[in-house]
Protein backbone atom coordinates (compact mmCIF):
# COMPACT_ATOMS: atom_id res chain seq x y z
CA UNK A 1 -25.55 -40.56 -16.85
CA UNK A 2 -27.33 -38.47 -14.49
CA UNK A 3 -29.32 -39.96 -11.74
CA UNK A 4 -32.51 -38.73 -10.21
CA UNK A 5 -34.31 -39.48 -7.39
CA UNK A 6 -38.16 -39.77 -7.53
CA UNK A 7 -40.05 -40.60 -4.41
CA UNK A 8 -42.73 -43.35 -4.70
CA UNK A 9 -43.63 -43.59 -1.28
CA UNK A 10 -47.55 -42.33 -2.42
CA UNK A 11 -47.74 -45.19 -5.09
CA UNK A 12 -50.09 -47.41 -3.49
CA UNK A 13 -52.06 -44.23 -2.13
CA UNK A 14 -55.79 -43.16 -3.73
CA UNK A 15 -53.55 -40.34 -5.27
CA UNK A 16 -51.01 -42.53 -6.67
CA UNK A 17 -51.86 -43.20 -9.63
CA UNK A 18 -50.20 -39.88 -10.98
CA UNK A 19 -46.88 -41.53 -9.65
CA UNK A 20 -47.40 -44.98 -11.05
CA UNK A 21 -48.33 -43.43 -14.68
CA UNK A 22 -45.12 -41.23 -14.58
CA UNK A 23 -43.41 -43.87 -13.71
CA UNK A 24 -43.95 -46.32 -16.02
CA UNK A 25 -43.48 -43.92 -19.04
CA UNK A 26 -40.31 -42.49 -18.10
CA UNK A 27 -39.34 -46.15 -18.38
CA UNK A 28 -40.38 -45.92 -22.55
CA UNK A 29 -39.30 -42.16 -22.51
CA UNK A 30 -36.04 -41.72 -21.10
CA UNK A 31 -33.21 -43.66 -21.62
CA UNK A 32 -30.54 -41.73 -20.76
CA UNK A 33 -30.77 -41.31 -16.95
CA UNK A 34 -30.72 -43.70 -14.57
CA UNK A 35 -33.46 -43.43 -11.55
CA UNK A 36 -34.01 -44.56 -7.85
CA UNK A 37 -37.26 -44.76 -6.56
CA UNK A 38 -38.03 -44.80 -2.99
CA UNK A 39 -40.77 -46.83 -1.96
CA UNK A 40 -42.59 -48.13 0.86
CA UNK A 41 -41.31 -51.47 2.32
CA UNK A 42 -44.72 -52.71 1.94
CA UNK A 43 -45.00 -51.58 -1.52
CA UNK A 44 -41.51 -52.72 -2.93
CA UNK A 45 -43.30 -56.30 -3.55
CA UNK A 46 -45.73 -54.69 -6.11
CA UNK A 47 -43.90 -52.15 -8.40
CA UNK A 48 -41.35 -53.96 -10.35
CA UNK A 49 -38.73 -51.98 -13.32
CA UNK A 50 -38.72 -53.02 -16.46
CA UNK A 51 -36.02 -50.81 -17.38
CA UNK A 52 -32.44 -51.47 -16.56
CA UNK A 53 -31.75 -47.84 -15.83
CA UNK A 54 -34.68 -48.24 -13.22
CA UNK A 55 -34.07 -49.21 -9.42
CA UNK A 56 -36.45 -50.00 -6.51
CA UNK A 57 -35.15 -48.85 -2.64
CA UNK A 58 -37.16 -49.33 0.03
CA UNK A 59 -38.06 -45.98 2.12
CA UNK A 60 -39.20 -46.79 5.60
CA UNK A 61 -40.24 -42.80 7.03
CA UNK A 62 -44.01 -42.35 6.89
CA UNK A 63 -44.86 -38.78 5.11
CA UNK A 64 -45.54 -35.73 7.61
CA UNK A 65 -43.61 -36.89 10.69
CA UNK A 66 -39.55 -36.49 11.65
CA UNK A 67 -38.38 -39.37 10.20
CA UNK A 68 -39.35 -37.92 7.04
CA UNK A 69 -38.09 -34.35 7.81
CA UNK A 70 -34.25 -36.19 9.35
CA UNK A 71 -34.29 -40.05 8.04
CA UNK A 72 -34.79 -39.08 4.14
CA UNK A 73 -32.78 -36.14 4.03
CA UNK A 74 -30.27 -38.39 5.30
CA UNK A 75 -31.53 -41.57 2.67
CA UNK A 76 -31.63 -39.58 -0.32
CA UNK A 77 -28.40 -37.37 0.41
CA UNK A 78 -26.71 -40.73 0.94
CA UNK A 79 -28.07 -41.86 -2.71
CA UNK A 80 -26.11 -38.70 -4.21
CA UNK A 81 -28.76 -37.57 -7.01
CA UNK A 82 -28.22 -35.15 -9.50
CA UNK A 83 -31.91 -34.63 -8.95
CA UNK A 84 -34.91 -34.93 -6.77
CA UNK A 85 -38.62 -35.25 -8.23
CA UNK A 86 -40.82 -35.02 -5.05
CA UNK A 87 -44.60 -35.88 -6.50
CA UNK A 88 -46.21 -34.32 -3.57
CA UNK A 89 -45.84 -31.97 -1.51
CA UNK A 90 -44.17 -33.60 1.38
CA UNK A 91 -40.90 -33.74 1.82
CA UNK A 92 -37.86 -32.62 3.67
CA UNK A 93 -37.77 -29.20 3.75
CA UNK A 94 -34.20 -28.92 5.01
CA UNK A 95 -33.06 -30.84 2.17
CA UNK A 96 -31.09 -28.43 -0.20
CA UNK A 97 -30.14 -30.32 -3.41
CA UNK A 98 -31.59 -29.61 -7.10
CA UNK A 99 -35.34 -31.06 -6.55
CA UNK A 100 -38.55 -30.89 -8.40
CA UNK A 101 -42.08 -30.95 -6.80
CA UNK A 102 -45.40 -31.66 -8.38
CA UNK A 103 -48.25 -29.82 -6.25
CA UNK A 104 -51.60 -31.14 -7.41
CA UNK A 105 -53.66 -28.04 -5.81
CA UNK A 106 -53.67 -25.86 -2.34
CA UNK A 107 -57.13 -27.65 -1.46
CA UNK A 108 -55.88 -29.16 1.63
CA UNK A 109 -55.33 -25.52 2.88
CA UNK A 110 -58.93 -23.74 2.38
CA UNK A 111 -61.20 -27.16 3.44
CA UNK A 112 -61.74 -28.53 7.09
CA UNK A 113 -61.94 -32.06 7.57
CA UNK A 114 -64.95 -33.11 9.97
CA UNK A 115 -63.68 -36.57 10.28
CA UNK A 116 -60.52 -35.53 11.52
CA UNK A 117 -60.26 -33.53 15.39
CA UNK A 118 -60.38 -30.08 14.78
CA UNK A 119 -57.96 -28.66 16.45
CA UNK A 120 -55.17 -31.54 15.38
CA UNK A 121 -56.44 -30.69 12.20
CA UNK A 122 -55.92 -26.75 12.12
CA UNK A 123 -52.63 -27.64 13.83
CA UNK A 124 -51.75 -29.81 10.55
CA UNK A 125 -52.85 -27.31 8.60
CA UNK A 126 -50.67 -24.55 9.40
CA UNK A 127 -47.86 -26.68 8.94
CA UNK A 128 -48.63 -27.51 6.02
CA UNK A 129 -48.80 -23.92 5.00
CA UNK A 130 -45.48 -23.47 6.00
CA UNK A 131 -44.11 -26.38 4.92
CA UNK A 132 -46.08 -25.58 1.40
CA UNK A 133 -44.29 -22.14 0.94
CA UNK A 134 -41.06 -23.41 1.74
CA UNK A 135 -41.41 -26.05 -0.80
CA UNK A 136 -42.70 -23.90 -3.54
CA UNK A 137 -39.79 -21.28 -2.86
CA UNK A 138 -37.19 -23.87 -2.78
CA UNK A 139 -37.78 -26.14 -5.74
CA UNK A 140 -35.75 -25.93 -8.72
CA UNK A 141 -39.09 -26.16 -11.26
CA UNK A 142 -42.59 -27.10 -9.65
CA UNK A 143 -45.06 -28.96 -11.93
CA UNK A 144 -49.00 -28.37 -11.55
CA UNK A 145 -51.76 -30.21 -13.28
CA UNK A 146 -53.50 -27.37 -14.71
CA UNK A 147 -53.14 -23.82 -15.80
CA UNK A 148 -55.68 -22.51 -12.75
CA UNK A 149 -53.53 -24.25 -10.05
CA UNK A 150 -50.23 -22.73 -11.50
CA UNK A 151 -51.58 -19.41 -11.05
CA UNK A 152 -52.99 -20.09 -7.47
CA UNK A 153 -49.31 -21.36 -6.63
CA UNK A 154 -48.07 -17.90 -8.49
CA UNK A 155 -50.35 -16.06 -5.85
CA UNK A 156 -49.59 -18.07 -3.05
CA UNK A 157 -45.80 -18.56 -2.87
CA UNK A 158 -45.36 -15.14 -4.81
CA UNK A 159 -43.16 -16.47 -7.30
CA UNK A 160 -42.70 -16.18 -10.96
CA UNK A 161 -44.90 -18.14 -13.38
CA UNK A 162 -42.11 -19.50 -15.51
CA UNK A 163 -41.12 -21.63 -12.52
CA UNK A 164 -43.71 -23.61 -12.86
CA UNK A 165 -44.72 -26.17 -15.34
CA UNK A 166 -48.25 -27.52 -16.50
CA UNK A 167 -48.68 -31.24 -17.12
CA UNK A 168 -51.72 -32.33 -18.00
CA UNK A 169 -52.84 -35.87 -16.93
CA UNK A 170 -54.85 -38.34 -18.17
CA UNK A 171 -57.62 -41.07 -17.95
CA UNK A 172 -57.18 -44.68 -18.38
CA UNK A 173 -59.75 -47.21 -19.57
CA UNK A 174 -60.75 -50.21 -17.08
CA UNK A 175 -60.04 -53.30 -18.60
CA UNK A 176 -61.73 -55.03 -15.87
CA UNK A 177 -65.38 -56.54 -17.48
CA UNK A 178 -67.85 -54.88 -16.09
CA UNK A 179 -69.69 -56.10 -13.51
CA UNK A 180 -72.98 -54.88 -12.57
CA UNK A 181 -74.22 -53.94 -8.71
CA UNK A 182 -76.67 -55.93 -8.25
CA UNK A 183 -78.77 -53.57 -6.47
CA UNK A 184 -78.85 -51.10 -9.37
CA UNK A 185 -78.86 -53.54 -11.75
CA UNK A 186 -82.34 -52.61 -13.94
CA UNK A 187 -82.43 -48.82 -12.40
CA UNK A 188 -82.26 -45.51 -13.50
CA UNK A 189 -79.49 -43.79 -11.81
CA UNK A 190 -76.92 -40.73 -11.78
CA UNK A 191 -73.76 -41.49 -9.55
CA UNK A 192 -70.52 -40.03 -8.07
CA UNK A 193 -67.22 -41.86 -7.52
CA UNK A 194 -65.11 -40.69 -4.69
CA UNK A 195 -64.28 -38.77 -1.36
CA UNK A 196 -66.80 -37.29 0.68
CA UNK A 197 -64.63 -34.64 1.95
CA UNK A 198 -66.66 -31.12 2.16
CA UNK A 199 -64.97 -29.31 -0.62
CA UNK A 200 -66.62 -32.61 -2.66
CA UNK A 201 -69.66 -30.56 -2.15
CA UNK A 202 -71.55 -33.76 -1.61
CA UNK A 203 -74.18 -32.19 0.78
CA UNK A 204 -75.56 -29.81 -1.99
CA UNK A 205 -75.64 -32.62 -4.45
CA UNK A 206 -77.98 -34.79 -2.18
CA UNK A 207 -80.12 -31.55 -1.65
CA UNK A 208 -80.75 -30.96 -5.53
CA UNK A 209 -81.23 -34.59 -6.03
CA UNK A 210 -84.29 -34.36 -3.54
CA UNK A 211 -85.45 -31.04 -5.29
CA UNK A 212 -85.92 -33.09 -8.36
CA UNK A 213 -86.99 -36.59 -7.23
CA UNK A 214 -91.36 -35.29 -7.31
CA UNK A 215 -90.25 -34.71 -11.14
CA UNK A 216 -88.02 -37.94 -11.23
CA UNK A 217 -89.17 -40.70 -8.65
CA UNK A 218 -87.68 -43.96 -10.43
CA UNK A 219 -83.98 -41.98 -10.13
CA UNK A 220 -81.75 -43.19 -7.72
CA UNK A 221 -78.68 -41.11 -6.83
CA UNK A 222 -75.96 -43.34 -6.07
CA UNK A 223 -72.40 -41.92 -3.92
CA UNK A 224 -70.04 -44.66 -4.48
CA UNK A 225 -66.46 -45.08 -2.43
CA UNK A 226 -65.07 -46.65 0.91
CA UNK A 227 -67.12 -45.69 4.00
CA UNK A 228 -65.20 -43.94 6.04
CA UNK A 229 -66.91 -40.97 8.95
CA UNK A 230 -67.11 -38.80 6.42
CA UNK A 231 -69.58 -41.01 4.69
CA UNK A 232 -70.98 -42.19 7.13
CA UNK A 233 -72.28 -38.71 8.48
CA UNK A 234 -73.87 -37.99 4.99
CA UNK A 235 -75.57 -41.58 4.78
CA UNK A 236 -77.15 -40.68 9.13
CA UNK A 237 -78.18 -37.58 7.90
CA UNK A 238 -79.99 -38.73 4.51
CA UNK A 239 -81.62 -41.74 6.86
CA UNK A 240 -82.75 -38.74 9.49
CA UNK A 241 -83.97 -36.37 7.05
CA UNK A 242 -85.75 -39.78 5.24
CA UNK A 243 -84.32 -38.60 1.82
CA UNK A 244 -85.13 -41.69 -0.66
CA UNK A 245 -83.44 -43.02 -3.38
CA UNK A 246 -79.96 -42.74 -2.28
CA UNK A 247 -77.59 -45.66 -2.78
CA UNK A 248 -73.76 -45.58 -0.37
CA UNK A 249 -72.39 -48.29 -2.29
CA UNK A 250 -69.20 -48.65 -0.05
CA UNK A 251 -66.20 -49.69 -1.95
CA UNK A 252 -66.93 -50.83 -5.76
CA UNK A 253 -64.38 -52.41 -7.76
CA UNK A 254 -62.72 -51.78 -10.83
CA UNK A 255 -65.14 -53.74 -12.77
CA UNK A 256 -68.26 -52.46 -10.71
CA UNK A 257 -66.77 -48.95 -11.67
CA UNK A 258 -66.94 -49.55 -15.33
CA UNK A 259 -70.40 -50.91 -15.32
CA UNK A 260 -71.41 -47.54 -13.42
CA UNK A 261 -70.15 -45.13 -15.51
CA UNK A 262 -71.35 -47.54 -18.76
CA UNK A 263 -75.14 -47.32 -17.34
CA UNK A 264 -75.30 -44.40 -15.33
CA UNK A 265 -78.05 -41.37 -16.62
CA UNK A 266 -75.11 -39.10 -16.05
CA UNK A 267 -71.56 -38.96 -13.77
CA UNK A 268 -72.16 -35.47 -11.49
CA UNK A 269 -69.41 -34.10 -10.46
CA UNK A 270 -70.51 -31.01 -7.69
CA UNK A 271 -66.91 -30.29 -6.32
CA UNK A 272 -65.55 -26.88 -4.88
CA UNK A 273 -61.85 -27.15 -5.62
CA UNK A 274 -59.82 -29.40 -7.37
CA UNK A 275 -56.45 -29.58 -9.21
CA UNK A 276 -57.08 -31.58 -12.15
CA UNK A 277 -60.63 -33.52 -12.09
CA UNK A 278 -59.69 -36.95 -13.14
CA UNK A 279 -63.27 -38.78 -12.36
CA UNK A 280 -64.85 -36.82 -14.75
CA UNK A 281 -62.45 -37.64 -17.61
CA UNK A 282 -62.76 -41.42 -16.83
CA UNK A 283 -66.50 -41.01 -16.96
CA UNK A 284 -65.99 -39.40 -20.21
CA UNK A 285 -63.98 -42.41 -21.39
CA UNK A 286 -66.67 -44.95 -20.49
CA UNK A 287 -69.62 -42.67 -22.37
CA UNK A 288 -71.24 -41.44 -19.24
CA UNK A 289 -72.53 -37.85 -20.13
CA UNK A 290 -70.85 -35.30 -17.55
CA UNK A 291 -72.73 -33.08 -15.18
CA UNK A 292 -69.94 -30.46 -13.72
CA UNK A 293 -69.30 -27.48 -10.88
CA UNK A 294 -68.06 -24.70 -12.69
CA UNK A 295 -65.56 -24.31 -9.73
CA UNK A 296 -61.59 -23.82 -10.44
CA UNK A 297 -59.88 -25.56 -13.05
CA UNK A 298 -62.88 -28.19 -13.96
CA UNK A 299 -63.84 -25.76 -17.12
CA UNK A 300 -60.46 -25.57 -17.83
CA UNK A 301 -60.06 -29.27 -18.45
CA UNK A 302 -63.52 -30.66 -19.42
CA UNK A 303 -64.05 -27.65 -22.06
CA UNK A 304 -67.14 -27.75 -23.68
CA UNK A 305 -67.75 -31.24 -23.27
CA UNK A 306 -69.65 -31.04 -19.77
CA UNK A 307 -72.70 -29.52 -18.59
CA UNK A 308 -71.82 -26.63 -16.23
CA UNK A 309 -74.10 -25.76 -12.86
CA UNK A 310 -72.82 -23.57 -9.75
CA UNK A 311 -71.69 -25.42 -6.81
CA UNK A 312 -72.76 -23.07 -4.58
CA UNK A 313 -76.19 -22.92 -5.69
CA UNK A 314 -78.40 -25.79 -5.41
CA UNK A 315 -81.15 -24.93 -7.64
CA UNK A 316 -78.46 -24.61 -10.61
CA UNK A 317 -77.62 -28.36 -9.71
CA UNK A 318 -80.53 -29.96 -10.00
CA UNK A 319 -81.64 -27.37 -13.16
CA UNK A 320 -78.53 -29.44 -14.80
CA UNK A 321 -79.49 -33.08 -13.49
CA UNK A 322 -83.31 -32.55 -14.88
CA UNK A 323 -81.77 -31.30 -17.94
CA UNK A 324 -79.56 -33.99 -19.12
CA UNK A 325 -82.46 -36.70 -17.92
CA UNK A 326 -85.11 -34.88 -20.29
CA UNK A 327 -83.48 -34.08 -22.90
CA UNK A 328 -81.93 -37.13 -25.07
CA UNK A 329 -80.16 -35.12 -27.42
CA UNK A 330 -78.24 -33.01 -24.85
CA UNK A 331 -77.38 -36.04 -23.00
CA UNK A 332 -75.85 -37.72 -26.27
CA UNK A 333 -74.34 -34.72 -27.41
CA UNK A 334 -72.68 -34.74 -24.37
CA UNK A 335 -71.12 -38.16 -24.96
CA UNK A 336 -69.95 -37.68 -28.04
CA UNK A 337 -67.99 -34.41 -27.11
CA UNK A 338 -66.85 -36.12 -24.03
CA UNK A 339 -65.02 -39.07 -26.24
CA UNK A 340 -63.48 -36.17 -28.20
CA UNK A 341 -62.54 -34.48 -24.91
CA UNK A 342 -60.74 -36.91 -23.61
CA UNK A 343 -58.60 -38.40 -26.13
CA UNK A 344 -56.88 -34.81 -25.86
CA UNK A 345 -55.16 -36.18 -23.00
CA UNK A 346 -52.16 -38.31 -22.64
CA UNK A 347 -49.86 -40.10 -20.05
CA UNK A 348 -46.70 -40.33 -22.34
CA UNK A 349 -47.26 -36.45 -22.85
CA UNK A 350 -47.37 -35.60 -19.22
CA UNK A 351 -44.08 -38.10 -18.75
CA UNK A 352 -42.51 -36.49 -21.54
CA UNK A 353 -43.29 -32.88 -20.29
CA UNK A 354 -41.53 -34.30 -16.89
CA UNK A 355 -38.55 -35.20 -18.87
CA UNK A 356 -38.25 -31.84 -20.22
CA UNK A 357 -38.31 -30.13 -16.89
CA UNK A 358 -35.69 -33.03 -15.59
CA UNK A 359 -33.55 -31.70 -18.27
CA UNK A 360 -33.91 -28.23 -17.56
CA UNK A 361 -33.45 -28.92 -13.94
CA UNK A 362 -30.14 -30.79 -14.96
CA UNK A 363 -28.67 -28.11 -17.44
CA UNK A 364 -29.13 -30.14 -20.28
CA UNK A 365 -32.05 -28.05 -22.49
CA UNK A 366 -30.68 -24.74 -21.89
């Protein structure tokens, strides 16, 4: 049997859950390779195999520093692979053996970070350029999550398109109950889940929402995820400008998530880049009606199931918000085609799709 290498050290990350879902459906998938997966010390407690062919190793260099670049060339040399899946990414880029490597989008190179310094952070950045190019040059096969960030990977590392492979993901239900916040419970709301990073376009959103609160004063706009600076900036600056109606939830849980989506108006989603748009596919799942940037590959995977506004114009946002909140028929319409919309999706697909590119990789589909 041939034996691949996939590093898990992201499992336990916000952006893990990619990793986890590939992971556990190679284990119903594949049953004729056997795998190592490298994980963080402190994570080797909470993923367990339940395949045989399926081993755990514990990978103790952080991503982005030396240890990574000399310690797991040296780990995962020592494991003699056939194969290499790198999910991200990071990696060593002197390390010369077959290897795959999803890249989820190039976002990290176009967007500051105000919550990081800003000179460490241009620093960062230009490595990461480099270290991006290398990557994409070097890798056997490279695996994007939609057809828009294949062809920005064609145009940045100049390569040919047939080295790279599309794998759609997917959305999972919560099986959590749901669990109301208390301080929405009763209230007429729209929401976002997630990062406040810039490219998440958060500023304009909080702009429209004011535009339309005269026509809409019992709405609440509610920006749900773990304080961090970022946050924290936006939630100062709403408090200086004395924008009402504006909930920072800090974190929610899984069962605080569900009831969201299941109550919200509508789930807007204003971003300026992204590589796959998995919030708004969960909100779809739960039967929140979808509000979306037309930005980069979002029309690509919410099709016609979404309402569409330009994230660089905040009229056009809240044009879409009032839209969906006065008309009833748009906003279940919406729904319905957002139920159909996401059932196109599937994990085992994506794993499967994986599979064929291990086999490629390994000579065996010729």
């Amino acid at each position: 049997m041939k034996h691949i290498v996939i590093d898990g050290r992201e499992l336990r990350t916000t952006s893990g859950r990619y990793v986890e879902r590939l992971l556990y459906y190679l284990q119903i998938v594949d049953k004729s390779h056997t795998y190592t997966v490298l994980l963080k010390p402190t994570d080797m407690g909470g993923w367990q195999p339940v395949s045989s062919l399926f081993k755990k190793v514990a990978c103790p260099y952080k991503e982005f520093t030396f240890g990574e670049q000399l310690g797991l060339k040296k780990q995962i040399e020592g494991l003699k692979p056939d194969l290499v899946h790198f999910p991200f990414p990071q990696q060593p880029i002197r390390y010369n053996g077959p290897a795959i490597t999803t890249i989820h989008d190039l976002t990290t190179l176009r967007f500051n970070n105000p919550d990081k310094n800003f000179l460490m952070f241009k620093f960062k950045q230009r490595v990461y350029r480099h270290v991006m190019k290398k990557v994409v040059r070097k890798s056997e096969s490279v695996i994007t999550g939609s057809h828009f960030v294949k062809e920005d990977i064609v145009r940045f590392g100049n390569i040919t398109p047939d080295k790279i492979t599309v794998t759609y993901e997917a959305a999972d239900s919560i099986h959590e109950k749901p669990e109301p916040v208390l301080e929405l419970d009763g209230q007429k709301f729209i929401m976002y889940i997630g990062r406040p990073t810039p490219h998440k376009n958060l500023e304009r959103l909080i702009e429209a929402f004011r535009r339309i609160h005269p026509q809409q004063p019992d709405l609440l706009l509610v920006l749900a995820g773990k304080k961090d600076a970022n946050y924290e900036r936006l939630e100062k600056k709403v408090r200086h400008q004395a924008i009402p109606n504006i909930v920072f939830t800090d974190y929610v849980s899984e069962g605080q998530l569900r009831w969201l989506y299941e109550n919200c108006e509508a789930y807007v989603f204003p971003s300026l880049s992204e590589g796959f748009g998995l919030p708004g596919l969960e909100a779809m799942l739960h039967g929140a009606p979808v509000l979306s940037s037309n930005a980069t590959c979002l029309p690509e995977i919410y099709g016609d199931a979404a309402q569409y506004f330009d994230p660089l114009n905040v009229q056009s946002i809240a044009n879409a918000i009032n839209n969906v909140l006065i008309n009833e028929r748009l906003r279940l319409d919406l729904i319905h085609k957002g139920r159909l919309q996401v059932a196109k999706y599937s994990w085992q697909t994506m794993a499967e799709q994986t599979l064929a590119v291990y086999k490629q990789a390994l000579g065996e589909i010729i």
